[in-house]
N, C-alpha and C. Protein backbone atom coordinates (compact mmCIF):
# COMPACT_ATOMS: atom_id res chain seq x y z
N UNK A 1 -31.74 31.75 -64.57
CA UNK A 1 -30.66 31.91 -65.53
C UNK A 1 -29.49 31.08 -65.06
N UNK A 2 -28.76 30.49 -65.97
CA UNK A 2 -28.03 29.66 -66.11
C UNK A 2 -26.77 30.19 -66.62
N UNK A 3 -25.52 30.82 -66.01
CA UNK A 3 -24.75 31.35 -66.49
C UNK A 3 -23.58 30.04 -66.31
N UNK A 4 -23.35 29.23 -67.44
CA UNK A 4 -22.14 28.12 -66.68
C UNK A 4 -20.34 29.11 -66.72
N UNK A 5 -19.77 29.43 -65.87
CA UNK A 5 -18.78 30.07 -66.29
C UNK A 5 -17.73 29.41 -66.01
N UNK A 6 -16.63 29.51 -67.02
CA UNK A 6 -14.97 29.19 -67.31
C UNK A 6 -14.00 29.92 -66.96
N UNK A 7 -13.53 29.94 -65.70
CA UNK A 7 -12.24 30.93 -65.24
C UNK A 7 -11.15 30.66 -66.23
N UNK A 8 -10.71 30.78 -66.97
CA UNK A 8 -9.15 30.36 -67.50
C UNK A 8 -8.72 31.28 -66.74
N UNK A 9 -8.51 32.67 -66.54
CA UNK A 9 -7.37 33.47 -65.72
C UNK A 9 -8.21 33.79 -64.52
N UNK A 10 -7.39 33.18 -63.10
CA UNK A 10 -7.94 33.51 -62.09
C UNK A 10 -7.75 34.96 -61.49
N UNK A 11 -7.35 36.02 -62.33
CA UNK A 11 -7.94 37.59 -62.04
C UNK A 11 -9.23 37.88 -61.85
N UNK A 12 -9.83 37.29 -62.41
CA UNK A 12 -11.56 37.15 -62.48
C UNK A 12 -12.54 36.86 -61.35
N UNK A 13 -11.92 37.61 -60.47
CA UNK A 13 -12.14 37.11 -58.98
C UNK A 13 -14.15 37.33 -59.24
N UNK A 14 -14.15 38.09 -59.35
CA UNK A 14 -16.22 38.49 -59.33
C UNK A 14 -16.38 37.76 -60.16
N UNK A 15 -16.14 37.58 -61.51
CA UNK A 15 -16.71 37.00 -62.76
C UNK A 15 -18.38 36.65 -62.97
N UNK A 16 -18.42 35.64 -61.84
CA UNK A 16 -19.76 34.52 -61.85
C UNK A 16 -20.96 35.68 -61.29
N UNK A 17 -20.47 36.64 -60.35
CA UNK A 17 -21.31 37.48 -59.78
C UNK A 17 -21.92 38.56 -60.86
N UNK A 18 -21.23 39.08 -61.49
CA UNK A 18 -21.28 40.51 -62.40
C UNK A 18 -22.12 39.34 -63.80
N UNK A 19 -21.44 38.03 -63.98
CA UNK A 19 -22.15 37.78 -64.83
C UNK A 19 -23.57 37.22 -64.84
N UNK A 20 -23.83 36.67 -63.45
CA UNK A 20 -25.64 36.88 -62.70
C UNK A 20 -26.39 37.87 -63.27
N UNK A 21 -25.34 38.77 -62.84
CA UNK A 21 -26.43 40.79 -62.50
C UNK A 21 -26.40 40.70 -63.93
N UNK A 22 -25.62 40.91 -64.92
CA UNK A 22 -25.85 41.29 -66.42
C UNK A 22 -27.04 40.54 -67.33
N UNK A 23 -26.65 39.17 -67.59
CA UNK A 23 -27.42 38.57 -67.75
C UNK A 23 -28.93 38.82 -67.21
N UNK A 24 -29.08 38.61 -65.80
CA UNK A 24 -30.46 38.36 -65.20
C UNK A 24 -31.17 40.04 -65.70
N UNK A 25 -30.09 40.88 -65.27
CA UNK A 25 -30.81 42.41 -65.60
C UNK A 25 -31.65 42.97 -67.31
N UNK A 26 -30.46 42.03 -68.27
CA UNK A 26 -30.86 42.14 -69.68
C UNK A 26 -31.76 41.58 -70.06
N UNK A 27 -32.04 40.33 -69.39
CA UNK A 27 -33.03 39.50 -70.04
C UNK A 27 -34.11 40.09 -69.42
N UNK A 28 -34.42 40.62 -68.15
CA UNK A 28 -35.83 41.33 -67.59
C UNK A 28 -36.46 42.37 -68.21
N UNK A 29 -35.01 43.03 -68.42
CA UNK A 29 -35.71 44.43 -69.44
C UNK A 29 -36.52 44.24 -70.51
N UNK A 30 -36.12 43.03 -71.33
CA UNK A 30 -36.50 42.33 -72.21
C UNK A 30 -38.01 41.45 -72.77
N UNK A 31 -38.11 41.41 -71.36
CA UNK A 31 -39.67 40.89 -70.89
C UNK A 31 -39.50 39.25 -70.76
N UNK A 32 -37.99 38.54 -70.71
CA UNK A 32 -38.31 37.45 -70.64
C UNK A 32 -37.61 36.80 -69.58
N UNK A 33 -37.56 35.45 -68.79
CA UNK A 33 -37.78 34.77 -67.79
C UNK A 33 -35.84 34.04 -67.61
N UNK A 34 -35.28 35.03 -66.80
CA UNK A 34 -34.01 34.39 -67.06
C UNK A 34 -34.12 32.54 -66.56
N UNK A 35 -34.84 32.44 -65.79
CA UNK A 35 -34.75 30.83 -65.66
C UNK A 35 -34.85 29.84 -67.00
N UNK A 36 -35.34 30.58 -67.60
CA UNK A 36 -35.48 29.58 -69.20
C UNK A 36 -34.13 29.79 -69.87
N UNK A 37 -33.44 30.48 -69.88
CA UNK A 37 -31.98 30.40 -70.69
C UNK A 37 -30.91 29.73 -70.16
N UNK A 38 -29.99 29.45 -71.39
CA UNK A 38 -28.32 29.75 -70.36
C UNK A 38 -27.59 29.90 -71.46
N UNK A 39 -26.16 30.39 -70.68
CA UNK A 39 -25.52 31.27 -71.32
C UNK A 39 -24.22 30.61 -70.91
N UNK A 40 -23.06 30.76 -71.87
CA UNK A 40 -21.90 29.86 -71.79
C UNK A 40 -20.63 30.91 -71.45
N UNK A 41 -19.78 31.09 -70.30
CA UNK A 41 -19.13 32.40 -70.45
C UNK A 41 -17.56 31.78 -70.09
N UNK A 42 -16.63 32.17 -70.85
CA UNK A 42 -15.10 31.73 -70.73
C UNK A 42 -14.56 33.15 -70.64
N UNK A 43 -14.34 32.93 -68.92
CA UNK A 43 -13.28 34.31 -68.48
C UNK A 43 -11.88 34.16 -68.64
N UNK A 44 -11.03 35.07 -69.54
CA UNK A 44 -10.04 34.41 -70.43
C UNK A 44 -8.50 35.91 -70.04
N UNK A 45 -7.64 35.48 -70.79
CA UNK A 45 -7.16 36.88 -70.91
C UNK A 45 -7.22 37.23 -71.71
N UNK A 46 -6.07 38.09 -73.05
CA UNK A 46 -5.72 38.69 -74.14
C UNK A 46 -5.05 38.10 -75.28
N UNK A 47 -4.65 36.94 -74.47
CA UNK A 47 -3.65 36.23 -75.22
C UNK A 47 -5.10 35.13 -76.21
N UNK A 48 -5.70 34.42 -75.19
CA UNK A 48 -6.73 33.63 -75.52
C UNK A 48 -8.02 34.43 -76.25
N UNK A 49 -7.88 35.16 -75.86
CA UNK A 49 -9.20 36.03 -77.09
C UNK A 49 -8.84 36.72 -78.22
N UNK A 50 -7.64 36.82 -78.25
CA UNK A 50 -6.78 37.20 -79.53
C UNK A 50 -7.05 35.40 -80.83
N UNK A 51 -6.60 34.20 -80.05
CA UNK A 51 -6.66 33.21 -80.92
C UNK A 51 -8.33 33.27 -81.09
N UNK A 52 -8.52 33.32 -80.68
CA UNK A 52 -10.52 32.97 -80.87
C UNK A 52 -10.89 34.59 -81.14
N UNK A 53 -10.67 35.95 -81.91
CA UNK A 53 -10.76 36.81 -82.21
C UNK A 53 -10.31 36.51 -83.84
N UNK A 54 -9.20 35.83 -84.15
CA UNK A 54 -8.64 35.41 -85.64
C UNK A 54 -9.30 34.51 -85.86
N UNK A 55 -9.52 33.05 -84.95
CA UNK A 55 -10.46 32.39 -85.59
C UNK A 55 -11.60 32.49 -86.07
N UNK A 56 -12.36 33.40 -85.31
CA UNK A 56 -13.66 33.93 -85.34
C UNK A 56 -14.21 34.73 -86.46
N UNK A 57 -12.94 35.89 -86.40
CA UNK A 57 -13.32 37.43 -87.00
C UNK A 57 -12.19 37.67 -87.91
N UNK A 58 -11.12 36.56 -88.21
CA UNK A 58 -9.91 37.34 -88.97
C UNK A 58 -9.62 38.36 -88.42
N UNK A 59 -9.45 38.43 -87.40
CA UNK A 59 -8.63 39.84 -86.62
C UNK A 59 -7.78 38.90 -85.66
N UNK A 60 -6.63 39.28 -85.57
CA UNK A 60 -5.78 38.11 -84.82
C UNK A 60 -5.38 39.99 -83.96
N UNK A 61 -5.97 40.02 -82.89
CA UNK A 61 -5.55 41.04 -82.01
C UNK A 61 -6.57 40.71 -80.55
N UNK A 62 -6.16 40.76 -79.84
CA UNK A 62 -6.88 41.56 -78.36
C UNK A 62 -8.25 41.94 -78.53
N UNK A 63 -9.39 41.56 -77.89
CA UNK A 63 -10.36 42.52 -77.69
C UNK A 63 -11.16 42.30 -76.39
N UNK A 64 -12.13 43.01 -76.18
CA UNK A 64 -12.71 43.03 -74.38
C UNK A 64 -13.96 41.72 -74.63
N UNK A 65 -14.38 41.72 -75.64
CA UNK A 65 -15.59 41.01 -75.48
C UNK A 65 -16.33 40.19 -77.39
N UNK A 66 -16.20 38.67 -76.98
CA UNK A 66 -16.84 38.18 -77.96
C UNK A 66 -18.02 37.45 -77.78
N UNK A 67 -19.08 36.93 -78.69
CA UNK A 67 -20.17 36.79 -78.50
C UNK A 67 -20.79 35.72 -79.94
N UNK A 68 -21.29 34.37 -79.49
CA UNK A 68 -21.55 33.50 -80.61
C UNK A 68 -23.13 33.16 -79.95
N UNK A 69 -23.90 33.39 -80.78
CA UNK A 69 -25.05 33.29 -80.53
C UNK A 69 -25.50 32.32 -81.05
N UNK A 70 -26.29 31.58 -80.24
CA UNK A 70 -27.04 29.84 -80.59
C UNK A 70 -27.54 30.08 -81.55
N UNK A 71 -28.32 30.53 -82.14
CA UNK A 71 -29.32 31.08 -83.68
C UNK A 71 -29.31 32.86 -83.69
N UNK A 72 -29.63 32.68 -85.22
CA UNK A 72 -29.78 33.86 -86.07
C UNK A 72 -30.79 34.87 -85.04
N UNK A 73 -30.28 35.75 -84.59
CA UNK A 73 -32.29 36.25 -83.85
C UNK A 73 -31.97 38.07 -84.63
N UNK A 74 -31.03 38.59 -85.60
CA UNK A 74 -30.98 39.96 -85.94
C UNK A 74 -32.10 40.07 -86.42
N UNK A 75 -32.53 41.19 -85.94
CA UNK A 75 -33.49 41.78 -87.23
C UNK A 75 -33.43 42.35 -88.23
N UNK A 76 -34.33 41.99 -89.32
CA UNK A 76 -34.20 42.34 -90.79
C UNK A 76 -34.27 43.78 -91.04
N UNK A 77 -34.33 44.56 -90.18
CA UNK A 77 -34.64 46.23 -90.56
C UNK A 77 -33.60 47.07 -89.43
N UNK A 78 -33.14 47.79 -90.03
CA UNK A 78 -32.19 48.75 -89.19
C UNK A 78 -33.17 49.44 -88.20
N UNK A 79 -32.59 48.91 -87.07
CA UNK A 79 -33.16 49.68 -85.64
C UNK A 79 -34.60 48.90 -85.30
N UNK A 80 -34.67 48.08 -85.81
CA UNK A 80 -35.97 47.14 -84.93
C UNK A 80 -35.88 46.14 -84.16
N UNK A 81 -36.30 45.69 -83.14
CA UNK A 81 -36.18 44.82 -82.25
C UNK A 81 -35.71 43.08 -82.88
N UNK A 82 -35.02 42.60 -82.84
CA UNK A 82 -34.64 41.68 -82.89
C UNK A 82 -35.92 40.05 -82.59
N UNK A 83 -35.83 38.97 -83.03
CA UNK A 83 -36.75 38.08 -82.80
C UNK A 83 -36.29 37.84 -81.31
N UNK A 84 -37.49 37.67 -80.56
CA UNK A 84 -36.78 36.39 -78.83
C UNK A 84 -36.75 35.34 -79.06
N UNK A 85 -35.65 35.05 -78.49
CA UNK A 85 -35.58 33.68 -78.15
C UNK A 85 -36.67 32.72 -77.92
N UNK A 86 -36.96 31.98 -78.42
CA UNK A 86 -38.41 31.01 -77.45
C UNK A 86 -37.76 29.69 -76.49
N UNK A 87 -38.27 30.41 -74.98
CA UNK A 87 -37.92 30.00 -74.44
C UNK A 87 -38.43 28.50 -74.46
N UNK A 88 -37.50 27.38 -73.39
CA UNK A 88 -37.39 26.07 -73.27
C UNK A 88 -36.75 25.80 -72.18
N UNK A 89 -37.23 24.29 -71.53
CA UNK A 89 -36.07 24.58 -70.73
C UNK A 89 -34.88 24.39 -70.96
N UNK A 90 -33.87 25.01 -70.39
CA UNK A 90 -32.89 25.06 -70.82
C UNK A 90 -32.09 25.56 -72.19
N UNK A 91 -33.07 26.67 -72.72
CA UNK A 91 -32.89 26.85 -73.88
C UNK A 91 -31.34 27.61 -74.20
N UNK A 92 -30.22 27.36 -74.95
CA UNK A 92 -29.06 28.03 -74.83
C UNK A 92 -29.51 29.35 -75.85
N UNK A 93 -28.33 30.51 -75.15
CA UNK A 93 -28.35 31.39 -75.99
C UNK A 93 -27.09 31.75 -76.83
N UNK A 94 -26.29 31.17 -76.46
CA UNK A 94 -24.92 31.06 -76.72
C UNK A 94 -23.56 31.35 -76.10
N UNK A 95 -22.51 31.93 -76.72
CA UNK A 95 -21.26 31.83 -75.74
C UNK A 95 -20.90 32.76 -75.76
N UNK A 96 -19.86 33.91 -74.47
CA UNK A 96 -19.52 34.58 -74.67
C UNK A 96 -18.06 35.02 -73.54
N UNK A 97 -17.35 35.17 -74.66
CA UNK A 97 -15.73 35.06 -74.02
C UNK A 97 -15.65 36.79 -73.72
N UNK A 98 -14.67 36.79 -72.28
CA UNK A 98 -14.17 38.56 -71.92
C UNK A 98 -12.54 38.29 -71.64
N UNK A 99 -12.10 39.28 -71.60
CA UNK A 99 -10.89 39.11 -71.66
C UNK A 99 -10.05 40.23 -70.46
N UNK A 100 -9.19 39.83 -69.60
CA UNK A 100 -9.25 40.59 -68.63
C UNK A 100 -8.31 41.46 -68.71
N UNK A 101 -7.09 41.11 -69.10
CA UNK A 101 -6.15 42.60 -69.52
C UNK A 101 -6.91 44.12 -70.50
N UNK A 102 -7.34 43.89 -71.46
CA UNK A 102 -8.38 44.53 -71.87
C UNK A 102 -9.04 45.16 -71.49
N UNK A 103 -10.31 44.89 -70.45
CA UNK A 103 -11.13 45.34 -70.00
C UNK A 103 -10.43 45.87 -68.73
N UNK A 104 -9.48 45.51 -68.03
CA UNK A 104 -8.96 46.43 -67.23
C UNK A 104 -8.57 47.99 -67.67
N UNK A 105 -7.30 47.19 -68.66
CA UNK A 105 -6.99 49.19 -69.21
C UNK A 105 -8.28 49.67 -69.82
N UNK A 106 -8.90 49.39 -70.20
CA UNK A 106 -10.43 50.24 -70.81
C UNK A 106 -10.92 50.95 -69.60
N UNK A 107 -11.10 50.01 -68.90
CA UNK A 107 -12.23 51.06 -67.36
C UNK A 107 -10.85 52.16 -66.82
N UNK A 108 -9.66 51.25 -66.51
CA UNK A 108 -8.68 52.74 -66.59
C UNK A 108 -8.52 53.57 -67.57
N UNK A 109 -8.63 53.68 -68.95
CA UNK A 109 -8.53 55.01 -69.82
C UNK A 109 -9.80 55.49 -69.66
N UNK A 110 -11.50 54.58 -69.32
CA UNK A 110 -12.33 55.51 -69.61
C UNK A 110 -12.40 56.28 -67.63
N UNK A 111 -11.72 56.01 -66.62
CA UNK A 111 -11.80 56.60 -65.61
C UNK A 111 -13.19 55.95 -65.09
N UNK A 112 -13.07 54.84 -64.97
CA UNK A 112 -14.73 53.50 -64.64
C UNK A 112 -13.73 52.34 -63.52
N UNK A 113 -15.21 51.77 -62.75
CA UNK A 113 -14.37 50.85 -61.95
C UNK A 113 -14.21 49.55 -62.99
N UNK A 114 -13.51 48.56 -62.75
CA UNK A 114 -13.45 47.28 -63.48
C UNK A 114 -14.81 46.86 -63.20
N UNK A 115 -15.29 46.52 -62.18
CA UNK A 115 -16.72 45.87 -61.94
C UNK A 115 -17.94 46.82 -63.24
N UNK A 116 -18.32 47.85 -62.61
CA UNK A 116 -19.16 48.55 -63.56
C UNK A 116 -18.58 47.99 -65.07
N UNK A 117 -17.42 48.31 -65.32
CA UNK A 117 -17.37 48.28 -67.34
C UNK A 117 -16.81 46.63 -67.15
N UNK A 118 -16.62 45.78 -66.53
CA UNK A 118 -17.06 44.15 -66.93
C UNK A 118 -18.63 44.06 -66.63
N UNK A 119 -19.72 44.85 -65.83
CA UNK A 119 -20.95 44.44 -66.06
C UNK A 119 -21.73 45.08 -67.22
N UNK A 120 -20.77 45.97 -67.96
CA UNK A 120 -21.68 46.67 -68.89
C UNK A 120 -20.75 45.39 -70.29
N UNK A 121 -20.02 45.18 -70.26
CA UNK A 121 -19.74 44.36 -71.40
C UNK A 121 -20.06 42.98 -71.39
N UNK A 122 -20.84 42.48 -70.54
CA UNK A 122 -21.66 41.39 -70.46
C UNK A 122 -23.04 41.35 -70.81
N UNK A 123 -23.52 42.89 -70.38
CA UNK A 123 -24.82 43.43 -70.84
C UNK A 123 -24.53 43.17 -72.37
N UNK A 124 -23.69 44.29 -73.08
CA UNK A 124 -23.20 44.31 -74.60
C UNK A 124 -23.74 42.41 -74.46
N UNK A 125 -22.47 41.88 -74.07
CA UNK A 125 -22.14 40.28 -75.17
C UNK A 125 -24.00 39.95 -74.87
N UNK A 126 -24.23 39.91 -74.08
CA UNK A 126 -25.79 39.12 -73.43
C UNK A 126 -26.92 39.56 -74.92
N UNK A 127 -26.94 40.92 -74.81
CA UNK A 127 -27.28 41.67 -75.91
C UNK A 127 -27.05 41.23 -77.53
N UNK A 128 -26.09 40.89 -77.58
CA UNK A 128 -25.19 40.28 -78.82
C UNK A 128 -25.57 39.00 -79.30
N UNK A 129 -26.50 38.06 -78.16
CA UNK A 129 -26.75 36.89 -78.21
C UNK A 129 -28.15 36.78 -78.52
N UNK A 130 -28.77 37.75 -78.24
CA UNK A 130 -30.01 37.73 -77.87
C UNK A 130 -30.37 38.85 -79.34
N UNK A 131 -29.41 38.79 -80.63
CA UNK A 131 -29.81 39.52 -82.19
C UNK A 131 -29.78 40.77 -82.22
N UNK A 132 -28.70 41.62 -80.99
CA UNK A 132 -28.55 42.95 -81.09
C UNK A 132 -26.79 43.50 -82.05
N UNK A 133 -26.94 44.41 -82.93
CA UNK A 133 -25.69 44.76 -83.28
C UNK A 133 -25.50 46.35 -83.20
N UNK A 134 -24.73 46.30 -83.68
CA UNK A 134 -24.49 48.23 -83.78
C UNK A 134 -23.57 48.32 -84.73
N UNK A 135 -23.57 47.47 -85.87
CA UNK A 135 -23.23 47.70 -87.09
C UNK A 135 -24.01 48.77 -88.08
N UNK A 136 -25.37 48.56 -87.65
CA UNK A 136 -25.99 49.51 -88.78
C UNK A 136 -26.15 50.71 -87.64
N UNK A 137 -26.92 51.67 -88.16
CA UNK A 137 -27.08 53.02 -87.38
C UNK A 137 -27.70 52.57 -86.32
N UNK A 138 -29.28 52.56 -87.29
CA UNK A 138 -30.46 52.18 -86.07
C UNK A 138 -30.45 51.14 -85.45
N UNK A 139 -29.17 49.85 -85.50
CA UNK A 139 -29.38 48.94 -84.35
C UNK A 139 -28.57 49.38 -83.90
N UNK A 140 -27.17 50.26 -83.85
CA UNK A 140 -26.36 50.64 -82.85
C UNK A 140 -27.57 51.56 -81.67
N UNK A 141 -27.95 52.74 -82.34
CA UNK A 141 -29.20 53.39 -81.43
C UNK A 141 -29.66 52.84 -80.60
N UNK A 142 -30.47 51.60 -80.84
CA UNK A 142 -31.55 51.02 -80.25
C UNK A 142 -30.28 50.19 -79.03
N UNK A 143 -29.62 49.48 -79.30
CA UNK A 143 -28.62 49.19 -78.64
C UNK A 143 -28.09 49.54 -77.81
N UNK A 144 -27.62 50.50 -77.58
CA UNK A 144 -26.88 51.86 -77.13
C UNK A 144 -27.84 52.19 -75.76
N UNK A 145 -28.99 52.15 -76.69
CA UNK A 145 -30.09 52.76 -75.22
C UNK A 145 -30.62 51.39 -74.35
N UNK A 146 -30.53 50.44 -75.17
CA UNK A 146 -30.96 49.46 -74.24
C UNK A 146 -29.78 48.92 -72.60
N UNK A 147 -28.74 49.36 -73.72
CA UNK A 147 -27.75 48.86 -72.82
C UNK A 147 -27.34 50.07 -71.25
N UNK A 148 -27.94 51.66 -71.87
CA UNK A 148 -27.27 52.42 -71.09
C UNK A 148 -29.07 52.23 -69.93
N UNK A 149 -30.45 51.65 -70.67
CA UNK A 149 -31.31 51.70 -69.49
C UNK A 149 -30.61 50.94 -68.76
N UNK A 150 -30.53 49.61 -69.25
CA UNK A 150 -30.33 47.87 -68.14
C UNK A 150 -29.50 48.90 -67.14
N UNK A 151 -27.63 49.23 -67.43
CA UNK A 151 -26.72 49.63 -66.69
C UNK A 151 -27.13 50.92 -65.76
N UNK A 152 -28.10 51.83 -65.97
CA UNK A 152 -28.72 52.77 -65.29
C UNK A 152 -29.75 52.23 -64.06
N UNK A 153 -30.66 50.84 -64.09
CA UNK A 153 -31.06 50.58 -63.40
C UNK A 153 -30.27 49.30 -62.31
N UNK A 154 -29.16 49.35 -62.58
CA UNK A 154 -27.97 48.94 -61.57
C UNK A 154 -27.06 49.87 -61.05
N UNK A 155 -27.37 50.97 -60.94
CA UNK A 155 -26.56 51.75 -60.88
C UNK A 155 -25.30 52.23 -61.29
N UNK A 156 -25.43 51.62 -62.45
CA UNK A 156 -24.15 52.29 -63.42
C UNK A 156 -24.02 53.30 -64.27
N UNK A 157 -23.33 54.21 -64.84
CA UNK A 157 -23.34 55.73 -65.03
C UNK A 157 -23.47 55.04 -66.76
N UNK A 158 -24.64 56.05 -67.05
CA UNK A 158 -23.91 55.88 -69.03
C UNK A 158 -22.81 55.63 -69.63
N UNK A 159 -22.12 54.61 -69.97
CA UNK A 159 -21.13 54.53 -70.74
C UNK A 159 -20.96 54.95 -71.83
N UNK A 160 -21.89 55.65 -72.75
CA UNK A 160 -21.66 56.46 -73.79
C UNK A 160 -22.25 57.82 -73.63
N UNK A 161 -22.24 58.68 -72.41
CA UNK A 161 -22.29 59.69 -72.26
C UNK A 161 -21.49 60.72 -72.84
N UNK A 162 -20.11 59.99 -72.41
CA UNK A 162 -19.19 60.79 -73.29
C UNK A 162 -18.22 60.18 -74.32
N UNK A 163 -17.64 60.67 -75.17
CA UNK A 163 -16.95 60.05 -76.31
C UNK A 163 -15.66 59.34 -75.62
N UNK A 164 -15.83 57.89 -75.29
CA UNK A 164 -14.36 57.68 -74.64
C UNK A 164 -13.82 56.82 -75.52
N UNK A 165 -13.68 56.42 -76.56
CA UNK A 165 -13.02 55.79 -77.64
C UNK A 165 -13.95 54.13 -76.93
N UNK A 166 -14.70 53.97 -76.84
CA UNK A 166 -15.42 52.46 -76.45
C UNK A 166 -15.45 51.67 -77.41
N UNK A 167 -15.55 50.29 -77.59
CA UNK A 167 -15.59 49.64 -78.53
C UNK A 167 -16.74 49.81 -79.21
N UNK A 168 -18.12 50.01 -78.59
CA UNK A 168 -19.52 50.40 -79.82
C UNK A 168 -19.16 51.22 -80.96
N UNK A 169 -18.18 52.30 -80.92
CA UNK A 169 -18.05 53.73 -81.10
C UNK A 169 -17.46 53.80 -82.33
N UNK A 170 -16.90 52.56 -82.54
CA UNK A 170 -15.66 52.04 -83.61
C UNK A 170 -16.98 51.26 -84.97
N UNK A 171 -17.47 51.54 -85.37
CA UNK A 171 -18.46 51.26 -86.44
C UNK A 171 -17.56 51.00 -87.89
C-alpha cells in the first residue's frame, strides 16, 4: 500500500503512521492486497477543509474527514457489498483530506485518544473510497460494522458503542 501523504499542518506529527495501519488494516479485512493500491492523503486543518468541504459538498464549514474516490464502486442495493476495486499496479483509489482541529475536539468530546479516532476516520475515508456510505440504512449498518471489526482488531474500542454525536450518526 501506497499511502502518498501531504502534511499542510505540521500538528500531524503520526499522520503517515496511523495512515499505514488504517489503510493496510481495511483493505485486509476486505480480502484484498494493499500492495496493489494507493491512496492520496492531505493532512490539513479546518480552515482548508472548510474551502474543499464548499467546493466539494456546498457546505462551506469544518469537517473531520473527506473522501473522493477514483471510480463509482457503491452498490446498487441498500446494505450490499460494494464492487472491488480491480487491482493493478498501482491502481489509485482516491483522495482523502482530515482535518486536525476537528478531529482533535471530537476525540476530546467523545473522551478517545487523538491517535485511535484519527485511525478510525481513515478507516471511515479508506472505506468511503473503496463504495461504502451510510447514507442509506443498510449501507450505514454494513459500514458501521465493518469499520467497528477493522478498529477492534487494532485494538480500538467501538466507536459507535455509544451515542456520542459522531459524524456517521448525523444521516
Amino acid at each position: 500500500m501506497t499511502v502518498d501523504c501531504i502534511v499542510e499542518d505540521a500538528r500531524w506529527v503520526d499522520i503517515t503512521d496511523h495512515a499505514q495501519t488504517a489503510t493496510e488494516a481495511t483493505l485486509c479485512r476486505l480480502g484484498l492486497e494493499p500492495t496493489a493500491f494507493e491512496i492520496s492523503l492531505l493532512a490539513c486543518d479546518d480552515a482548508r477543509i472548510a474551502r474543499l468541504n464548499a467546493d466539494f459538498r456546498g457546505k462551506a464549514a469544518a469537517t473531520n474527514v473527506l473522501s473522493w474516490p477514483s471510480d463509482e464502486r457503491a452498490a446498487a442495493m441498500d446494505g450490499e457489498m460494494p464492487l472491488p476495486p480491480q487491482p493493478g499496479p498501482d491502481t489509485e483509489l482516491g483522495d482523502i483530506a482530515i482535518a486536525y482541529e476537528t478531529c482533535v475536539r471530537e476525540a476530546a468530546e467523545a473522551g478517545k485518544s487523538m491517535s485511535d479516532h484519527t485511525i478510525h476516520l481513515l478507516v471511515h475515508g479508506t472505506l468511503h473510497l473503496l463504495g461504502f456510505d451510510h447514507e442509506r440504512d443498510g449501507d450505514a449498518t454494513l459500514m458501521e460494522a465493518l469499520e467497528t471489526e477493522i478498529l477492534g482488531k487494532l485494538g480500538i474500542t467501538d466507536p459507535y458503542k455509544e451515542e456520542t454525536g459522531d459524524f456517521t450518526r448525523k444521516r
